[in-house]
Structures are given as structure tokens and as C-alpha cells.
Protein backbone atom coordinates (compact mmCIF):
# COMPACT_ATOMS: atom_id res chain seq x y z
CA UNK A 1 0.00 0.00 0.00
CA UNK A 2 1.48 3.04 -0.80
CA UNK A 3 -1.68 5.69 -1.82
CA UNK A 4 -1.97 8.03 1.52
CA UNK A 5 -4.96 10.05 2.50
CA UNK A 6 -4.34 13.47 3.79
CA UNK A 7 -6.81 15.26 6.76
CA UNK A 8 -9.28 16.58 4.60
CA UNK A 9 -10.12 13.50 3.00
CA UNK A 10 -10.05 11.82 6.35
CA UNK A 11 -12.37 14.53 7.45
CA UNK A 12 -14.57 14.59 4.57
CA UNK A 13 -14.93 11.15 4.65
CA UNK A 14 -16.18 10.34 8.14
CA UNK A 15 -18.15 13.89 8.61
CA UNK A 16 -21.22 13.20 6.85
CA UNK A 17 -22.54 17.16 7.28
CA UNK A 18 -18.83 18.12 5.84
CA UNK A 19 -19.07 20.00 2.11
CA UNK A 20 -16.59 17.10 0.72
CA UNK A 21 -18.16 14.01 2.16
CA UNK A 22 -20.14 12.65 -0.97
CA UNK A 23 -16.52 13.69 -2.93
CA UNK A 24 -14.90 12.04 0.02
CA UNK A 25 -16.85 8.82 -0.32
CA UNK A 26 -16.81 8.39 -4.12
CA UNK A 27 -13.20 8.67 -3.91
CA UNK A 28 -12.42 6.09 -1.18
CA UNK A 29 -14.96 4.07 -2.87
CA UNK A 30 -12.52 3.56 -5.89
CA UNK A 31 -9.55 4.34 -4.76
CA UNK A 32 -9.40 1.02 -2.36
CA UNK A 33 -7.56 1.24 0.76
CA UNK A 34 -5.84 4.01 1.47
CA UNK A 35 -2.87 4.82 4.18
CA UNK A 36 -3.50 7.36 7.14
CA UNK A 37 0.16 8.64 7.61
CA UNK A 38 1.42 9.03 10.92
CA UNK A 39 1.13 12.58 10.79
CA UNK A 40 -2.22 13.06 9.36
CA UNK A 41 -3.40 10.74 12.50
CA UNK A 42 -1.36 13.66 14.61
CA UNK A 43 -3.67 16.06 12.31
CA UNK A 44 -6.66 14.24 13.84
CA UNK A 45 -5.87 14.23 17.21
CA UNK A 46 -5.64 18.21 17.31
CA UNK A 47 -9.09 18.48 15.63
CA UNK A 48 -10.99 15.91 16.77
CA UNK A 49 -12.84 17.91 19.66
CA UNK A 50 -13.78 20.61 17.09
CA UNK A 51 -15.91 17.97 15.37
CA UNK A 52 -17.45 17.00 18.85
CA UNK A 53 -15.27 13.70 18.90
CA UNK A 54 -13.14 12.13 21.31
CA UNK A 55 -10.10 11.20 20.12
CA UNK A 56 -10.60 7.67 20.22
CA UNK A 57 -13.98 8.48 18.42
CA UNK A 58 -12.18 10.39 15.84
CA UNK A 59 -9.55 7.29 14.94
CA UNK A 60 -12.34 4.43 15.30
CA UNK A 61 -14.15 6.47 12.73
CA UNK A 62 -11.10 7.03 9.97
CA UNK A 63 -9.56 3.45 10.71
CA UNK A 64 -13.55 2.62 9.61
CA UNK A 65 -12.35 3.40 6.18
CA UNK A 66 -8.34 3.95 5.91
CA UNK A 67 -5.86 1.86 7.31
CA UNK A 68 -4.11 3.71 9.98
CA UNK A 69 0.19 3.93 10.68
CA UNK A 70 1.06 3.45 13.87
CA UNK A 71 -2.41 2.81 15.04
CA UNK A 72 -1.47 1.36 18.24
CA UNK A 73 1.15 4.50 19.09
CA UNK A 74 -2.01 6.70 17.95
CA UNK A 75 -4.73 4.86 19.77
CA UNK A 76 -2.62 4.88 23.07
CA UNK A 77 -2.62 8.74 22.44
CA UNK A 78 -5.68 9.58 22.15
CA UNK A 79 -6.99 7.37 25.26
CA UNK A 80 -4.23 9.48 27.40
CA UNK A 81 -5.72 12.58 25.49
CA UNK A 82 -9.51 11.91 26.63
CA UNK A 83 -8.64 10.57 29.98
CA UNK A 84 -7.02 14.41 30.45
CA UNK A 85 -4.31 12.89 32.30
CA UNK A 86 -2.01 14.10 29.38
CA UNK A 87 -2.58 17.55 28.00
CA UNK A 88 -1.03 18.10 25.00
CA UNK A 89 -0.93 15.84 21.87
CA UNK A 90 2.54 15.71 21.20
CA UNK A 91 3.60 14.82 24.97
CA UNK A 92 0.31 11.97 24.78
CA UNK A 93 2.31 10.13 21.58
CA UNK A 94 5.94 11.10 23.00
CA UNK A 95 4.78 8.97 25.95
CA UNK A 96 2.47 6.18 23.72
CA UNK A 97 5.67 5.77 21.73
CA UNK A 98 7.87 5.42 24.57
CA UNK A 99 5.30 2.59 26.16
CA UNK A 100 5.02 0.50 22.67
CA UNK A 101 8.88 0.63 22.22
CA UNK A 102 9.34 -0.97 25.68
CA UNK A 103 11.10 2.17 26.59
CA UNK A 104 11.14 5.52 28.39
CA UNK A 105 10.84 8.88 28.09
CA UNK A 106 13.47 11.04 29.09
CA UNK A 107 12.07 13.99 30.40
CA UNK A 108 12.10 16.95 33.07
CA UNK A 109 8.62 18.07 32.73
CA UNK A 110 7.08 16.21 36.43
CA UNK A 111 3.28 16.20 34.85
CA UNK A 112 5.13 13.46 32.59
CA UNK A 113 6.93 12.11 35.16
CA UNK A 114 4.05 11.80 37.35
CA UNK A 115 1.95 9.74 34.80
CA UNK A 116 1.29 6.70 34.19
CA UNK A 117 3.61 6.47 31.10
CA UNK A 118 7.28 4.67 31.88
CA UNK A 119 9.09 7.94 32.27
CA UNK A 120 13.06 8.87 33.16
CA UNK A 121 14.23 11.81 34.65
CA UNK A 122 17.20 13.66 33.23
């Protein structure tokens, strides 16, 4: 698989009230499977509340119809994202990443450090 979909595809494909939607599904329709690159799923975790999704919402509904990179880093995420116990999207995957590696993040910001997320202080 190499064909990727960018946000506003993603968008227009699983808002069914969005202007592109009936473009959106036409083109997914014959286009086959398409890829959800890592950082379009990054795109969709800073929107997602603007379209009165959770972030877990938001994925479930784009993996309904892409295939998703990293979905597991991403999914991870987005359930630190709508628990609250990690503010900011970046710092949610730094920390998903770390966990799915088998590794830690090195940080000195204590809100990280005081998660749940395997953390290391430098």
C-alpha cells in the first residue's frame, strides 16, 4: 500500500454534514484502501474535539475506512488525550511511543513524570 490520504479526505470522509463528504466517499470508494500517515493521524488528534469527537472516536471512525500507521502509538494517544491525564498531543504520543517501544521517556517536565507512562528523569 502506498496511496496516503491526507486530513481533509479523512475529514470529509467520516463527517457526513462536511461540504466534501459525498466527494470524500466516491473517492475512497474507488480508490481502495488508502494509508492514514502518521502525521495526518497527529492532524486528527488536534481536531478531533472541534468535530465533537473524542479522540478515540475520531480514529475508530477514519480506521472505519483507511488503514491507519502506527495505530497502536495513535490509539494509546488519544486514550491518554480523553482521559485528560495528558494535555497536550505531542507529549500523549511522546509517551504512547515510549510505552510500545518498551522504553522511556526522558524527560524533566514532572506532569510526565508523574503519569502513568514509563518515564526517566534527566
Amino acid at each position: 500500500m502506498s496511496d496516503t490520504a491526507d486530513l481533509n479526505l479523512v475529514l470529509g470522509r467520516i463527517l457526513p454534514d462536511d461540504a466534501l463528504h459525498q466527494r470524500a466517499k466516491r473517492h475512497t470508494a474507488k480508490s481502495g484502501s488508502l494509508l492514514v500517515p502518521f502525521s495526518v493521524g497527529l492532524e486528527l488528534l488536534f481536531v478531533a474535539h472541534r468535530f465533537d469527537f473524542t479522540c478515540v472516536e475520531a480514529l475508530g471512525a477514519a480506521e472505519a475506512h483507511f488503514e491507519i500507521e502506527s495505530a497502536k502509538v495513535l490509539y494509546s494517544a488519544a486514550e491518554a488525550l480523553d482521559s485528560k491525564e495528558i494535555p497536550t498531543v505531542f507529549d500523549a504520543v511522546h509517551l504512547a511511543d515510549a510505552l510500545h517501544r518498551g522504553g522511556r521517556l526522558h524527560t524533566a517536565d514532572n506532569k510526565l513524570l508523574a503519569s502513568q507512562y514509563p518515564t526517566h528523569e534527566f
